[in-house]
C-alpha atoms as a PDB file:
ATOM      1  CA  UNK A   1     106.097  55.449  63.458  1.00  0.00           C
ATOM      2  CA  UNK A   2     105.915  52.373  61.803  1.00  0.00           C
ATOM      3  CA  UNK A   3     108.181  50.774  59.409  1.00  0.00           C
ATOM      4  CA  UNK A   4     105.425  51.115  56.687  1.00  0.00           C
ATOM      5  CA  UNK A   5     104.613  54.495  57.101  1.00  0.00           C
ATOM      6  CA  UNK A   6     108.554  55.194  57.023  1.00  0.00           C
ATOM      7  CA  UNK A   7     108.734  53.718  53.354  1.00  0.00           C
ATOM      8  CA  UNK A   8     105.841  55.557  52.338  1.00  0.00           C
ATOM      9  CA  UNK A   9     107.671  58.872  53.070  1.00  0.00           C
ATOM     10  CA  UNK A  10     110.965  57.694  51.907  1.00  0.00           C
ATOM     11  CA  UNK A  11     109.186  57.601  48.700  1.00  0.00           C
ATOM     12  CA  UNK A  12     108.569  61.065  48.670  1.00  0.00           C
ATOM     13  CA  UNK A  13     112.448  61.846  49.474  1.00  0.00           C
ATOM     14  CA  UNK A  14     113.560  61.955  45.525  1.00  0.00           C
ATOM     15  CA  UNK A  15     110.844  64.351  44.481  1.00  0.00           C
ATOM     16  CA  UNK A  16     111.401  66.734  47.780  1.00  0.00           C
ATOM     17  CA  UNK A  17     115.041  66.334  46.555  1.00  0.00           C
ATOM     18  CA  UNK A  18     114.456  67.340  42.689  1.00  0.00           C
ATOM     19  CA  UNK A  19     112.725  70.575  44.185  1.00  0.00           C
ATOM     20  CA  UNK A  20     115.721  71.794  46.196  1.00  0.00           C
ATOM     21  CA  UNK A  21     117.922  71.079  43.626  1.00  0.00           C
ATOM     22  CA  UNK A  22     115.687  73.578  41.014  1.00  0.00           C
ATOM     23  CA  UNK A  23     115.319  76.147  43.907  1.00  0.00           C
ATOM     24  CA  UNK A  24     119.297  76.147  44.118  1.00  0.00           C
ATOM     25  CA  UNK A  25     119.192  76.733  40.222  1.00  0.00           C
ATOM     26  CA  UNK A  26     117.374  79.714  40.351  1.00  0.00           C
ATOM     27  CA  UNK A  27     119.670  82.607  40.293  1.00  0.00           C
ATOM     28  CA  UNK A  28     118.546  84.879  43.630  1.00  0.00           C
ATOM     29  CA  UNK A  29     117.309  88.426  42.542  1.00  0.00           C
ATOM     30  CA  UNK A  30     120.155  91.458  43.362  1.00  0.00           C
ATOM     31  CA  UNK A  31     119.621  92.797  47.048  1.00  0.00           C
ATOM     32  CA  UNK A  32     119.511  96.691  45.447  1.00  0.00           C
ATOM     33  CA  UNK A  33     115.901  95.882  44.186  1.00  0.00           C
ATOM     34  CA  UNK A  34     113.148  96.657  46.582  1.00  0.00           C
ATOM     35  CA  UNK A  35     110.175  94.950  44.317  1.00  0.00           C
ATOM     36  CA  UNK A  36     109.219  91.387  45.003  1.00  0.00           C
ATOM     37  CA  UNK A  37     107.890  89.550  42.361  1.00  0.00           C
ATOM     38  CA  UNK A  38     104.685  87.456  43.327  1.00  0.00           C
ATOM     39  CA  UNK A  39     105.380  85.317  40.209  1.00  0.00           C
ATOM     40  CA  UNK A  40     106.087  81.520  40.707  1.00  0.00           C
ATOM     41  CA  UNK A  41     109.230  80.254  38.962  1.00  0.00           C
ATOM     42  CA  UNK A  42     109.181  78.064  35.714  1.00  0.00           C
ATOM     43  CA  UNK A  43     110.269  75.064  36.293  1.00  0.00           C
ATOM     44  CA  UNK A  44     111.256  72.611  33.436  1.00  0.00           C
ATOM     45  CA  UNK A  45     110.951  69.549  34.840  1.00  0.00           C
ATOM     46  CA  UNK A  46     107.623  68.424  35.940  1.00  0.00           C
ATOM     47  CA  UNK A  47     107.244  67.782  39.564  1.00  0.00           C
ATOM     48  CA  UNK A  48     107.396  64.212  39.367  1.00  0.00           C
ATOM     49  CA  UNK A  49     110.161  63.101  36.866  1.00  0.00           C
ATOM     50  CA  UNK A  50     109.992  60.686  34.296  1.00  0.00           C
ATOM     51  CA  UNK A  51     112.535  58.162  35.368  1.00  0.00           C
ATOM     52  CA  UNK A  52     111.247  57.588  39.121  1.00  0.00           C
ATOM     53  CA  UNK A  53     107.982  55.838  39.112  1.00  0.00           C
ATOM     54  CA  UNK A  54     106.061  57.468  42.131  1.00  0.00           C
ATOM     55  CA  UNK A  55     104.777  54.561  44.166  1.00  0.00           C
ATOM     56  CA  UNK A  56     102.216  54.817  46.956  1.00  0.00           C
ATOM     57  CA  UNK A  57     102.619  52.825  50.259  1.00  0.00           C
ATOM     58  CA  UNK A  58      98.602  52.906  51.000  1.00  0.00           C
ATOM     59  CA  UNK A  59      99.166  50.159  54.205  1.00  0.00           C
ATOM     60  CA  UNK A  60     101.506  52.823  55.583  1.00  0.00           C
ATOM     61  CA  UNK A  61      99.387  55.504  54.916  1.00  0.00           C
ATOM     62  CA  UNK A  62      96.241  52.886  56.457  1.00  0.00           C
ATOM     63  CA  UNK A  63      98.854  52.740  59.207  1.00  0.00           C
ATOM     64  CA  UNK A  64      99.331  56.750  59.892  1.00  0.00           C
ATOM     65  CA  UNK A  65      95.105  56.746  60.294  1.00  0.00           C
ATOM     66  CA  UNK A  66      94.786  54.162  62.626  1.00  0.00           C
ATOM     67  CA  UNK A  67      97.898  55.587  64.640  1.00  0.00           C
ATOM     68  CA  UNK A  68      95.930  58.919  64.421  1.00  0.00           C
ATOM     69  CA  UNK A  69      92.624  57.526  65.296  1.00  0.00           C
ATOM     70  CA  UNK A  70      93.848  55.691  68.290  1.00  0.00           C
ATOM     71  CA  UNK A  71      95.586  58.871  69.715  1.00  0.00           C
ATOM     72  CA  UNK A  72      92.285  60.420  69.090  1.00  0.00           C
ATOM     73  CA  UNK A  73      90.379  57.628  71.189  1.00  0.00           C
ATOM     74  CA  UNK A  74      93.151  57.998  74.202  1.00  0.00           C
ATOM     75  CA  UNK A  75      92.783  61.342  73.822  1.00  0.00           C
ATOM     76  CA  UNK A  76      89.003  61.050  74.336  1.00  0.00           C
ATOM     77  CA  UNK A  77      89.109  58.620  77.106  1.00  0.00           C
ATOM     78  CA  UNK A  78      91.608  60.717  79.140  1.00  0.00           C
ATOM     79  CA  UNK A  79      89.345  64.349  78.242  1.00  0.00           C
ATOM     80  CA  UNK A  80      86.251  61.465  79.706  1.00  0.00           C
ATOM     81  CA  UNK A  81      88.233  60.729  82.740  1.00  0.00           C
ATOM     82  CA  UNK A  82      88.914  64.350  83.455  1.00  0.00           C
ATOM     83  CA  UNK A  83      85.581  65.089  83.409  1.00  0.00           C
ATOM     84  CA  UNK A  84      84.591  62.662  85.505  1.00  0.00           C
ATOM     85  CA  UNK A  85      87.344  63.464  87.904  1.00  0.00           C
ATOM     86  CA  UNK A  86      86.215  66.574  88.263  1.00  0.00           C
ATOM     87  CA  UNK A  87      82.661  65.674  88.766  1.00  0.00           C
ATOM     88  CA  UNK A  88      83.751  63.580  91.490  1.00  0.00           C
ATOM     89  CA  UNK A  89      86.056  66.808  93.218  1.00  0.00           C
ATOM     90  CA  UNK A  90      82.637  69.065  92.484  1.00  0.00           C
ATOM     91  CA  UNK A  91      80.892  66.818  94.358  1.00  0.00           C
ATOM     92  CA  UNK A  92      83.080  66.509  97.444  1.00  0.00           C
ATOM     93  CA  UNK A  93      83.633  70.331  97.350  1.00  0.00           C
ATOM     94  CA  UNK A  94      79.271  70.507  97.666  1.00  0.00           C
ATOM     95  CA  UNK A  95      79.892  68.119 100.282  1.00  0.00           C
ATOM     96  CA  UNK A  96      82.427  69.904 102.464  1.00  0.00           C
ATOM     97  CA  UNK A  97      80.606  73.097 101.953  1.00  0.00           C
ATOM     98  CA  UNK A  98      77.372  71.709 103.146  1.00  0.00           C
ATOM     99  CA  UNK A  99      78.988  70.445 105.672  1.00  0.00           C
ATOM    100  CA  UNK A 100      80.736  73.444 106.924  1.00  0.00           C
ATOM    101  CA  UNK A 101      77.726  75.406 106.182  1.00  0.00           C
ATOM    102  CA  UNK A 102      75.863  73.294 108.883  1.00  0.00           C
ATOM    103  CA  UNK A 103      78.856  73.654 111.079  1.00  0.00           C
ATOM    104  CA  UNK A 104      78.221  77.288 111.200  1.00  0.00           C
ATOM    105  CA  UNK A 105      74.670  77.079 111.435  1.00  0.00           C
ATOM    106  CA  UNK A 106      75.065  74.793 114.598  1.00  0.00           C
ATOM    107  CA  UNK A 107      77.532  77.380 115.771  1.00  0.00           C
ATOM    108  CA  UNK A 108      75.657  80.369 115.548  1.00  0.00           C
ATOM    109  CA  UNK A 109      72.782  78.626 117.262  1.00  0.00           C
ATOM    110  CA  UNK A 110      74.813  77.902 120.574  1.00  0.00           C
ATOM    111  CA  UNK A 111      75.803  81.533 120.089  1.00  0.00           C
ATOM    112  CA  UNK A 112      72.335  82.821 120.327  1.00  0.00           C
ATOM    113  CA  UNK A 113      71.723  80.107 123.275  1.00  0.00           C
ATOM    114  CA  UNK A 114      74.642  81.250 124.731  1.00  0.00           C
ATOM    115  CA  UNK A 115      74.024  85.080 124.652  1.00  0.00           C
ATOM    116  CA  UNK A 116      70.193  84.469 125.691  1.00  0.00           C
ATOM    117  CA  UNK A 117      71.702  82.671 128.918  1.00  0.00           C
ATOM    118  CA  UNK A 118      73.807  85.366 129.501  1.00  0.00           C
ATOM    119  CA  UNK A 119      71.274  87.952 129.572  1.00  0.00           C
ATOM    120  CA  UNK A 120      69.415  85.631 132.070  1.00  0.00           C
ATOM    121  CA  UNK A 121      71.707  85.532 133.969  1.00  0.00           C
ATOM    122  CA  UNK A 122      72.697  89.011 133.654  1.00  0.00           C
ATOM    123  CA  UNK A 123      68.829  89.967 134.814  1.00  0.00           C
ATOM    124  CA  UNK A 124      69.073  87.724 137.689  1.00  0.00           C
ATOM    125  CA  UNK A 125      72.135  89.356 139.136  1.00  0.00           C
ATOM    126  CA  UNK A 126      70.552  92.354 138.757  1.00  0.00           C
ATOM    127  CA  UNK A 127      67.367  91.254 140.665  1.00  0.00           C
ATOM    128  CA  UNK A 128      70.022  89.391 143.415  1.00  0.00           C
ATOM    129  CA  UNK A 129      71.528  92.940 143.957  1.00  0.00           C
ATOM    130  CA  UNK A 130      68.438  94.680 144.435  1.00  0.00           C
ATOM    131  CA  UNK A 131      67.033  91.806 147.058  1.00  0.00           C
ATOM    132  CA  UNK A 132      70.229  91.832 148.624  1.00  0.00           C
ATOM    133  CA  UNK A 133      70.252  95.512 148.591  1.00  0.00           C
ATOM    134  CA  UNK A 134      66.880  95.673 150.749  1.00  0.00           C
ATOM    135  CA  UNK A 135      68.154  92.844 152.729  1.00  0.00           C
ATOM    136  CA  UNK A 136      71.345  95.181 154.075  1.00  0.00           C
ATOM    137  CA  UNK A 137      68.801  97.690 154.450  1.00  0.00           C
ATOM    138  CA  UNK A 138      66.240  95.912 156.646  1.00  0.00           C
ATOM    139  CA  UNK A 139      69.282  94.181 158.942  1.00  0.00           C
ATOM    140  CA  UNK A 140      70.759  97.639 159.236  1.00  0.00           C
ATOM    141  CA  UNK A 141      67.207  98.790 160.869  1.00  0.00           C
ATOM    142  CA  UNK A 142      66.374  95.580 162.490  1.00  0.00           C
ATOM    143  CA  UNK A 143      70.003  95.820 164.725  1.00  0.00           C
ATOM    144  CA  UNK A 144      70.512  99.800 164.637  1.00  0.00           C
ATOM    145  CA  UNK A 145      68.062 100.040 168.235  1.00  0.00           C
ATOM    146  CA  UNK A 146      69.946  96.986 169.954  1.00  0.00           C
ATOM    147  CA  UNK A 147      73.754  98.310 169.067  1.00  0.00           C
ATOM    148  CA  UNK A 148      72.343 101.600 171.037  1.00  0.00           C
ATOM    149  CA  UNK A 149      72.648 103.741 167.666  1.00  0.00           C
ATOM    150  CA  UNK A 150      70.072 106.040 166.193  1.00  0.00           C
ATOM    151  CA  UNK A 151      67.424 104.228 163.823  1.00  0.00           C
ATOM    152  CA  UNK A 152      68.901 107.085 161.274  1.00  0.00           C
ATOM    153  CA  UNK A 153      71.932 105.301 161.192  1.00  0.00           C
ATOM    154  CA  UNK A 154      73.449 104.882 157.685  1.00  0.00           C
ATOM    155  CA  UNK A 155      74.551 101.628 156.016  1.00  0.00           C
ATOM    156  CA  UNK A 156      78.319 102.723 155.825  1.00  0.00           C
ATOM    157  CA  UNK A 157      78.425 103.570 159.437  1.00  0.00           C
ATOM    158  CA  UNK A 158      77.258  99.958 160.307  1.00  0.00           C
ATOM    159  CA  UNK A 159      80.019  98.672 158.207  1.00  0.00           C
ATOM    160  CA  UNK A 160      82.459 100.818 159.847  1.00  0.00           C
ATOM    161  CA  UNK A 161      81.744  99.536 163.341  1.00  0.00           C
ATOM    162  CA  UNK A 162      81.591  95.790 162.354  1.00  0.00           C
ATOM    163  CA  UNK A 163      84.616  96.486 160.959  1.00  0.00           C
ATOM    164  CA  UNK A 164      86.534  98.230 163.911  1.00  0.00           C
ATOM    165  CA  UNK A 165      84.919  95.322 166.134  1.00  0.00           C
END
């Protein structure tokens, strides 16, 4: 606070002081009695007393408003930086999500590539197996009549005498 606005409530001190002074007067009521009374004391001296001229510091008082009004304005300014601030983080959040958003997108496409190659692939081993299946079979009955066996020769049995050879 200002030195200004300091007088102007130093001038208030003698009155403030007058009105403790009467309230100390007044004789408190007995504790025994439960019934408050809602009526305001008479006081015989009037608020302001006759002997102290009440004087008004108005440049302090100027002083308190423009204090006041420039806590108001920082005030403002900071509530206006927050907000922009957090326009700025809202932003960059949108940002990040898009971002991440695409990230997933992108992922789950290789995932579909992925899984479509594998069941390719998948269908081609299963086609390899079957040509390789009636390749065993036709070498099995193309060499069956020159190893001297039967043509009803199984596929095992060949296997077992390549083996013991």
């Amino acid at each position: 606070m200002t030195d200004q606005a300091l007088k102007g409530i130093a001038a208030f001190v003698p009155a403030l002081n007058a009105h403790a002074a009467r309230q100390r007067q007044l004789s408190p009521l007995p504790l025994s009695e439960k019934v408050v009374s809602l009526a305001l004391p008479i006081v015989e001296q009037p608020v302001a007393q006759a002997d102290v001229p009440v004087t008004r510091d108005w440049a302090a008082a100027l002083e308190l408003v423009r204090e006041a009004s420039e806590a108001i304005r920082v005030g403002e300014e900071r509530a206006s930086q927050l907000e922009q601030h957090l326009a700025d983080v809202l932003t960059e959040a949108n940002a990040e999500i898009k971002r991440l958003t695409d990230l997933i997108s992108a992922g789950e496409n290789k995932l579909a590539q992925s899984e479509a190659k594998a069941s390719a692939a998948e269908t081609r081993a299963v086609e390899a197996e079957a040509w390789l299946s009636k390749l065993h079979d036709a070498v099995v009955a193309s060499f069956a009549p020159m190893l001297g066996k039967s043509e009803e020769l199984q596929p095992d049995d060949i296997q077992a005498s390549s083996v013991q050879n």
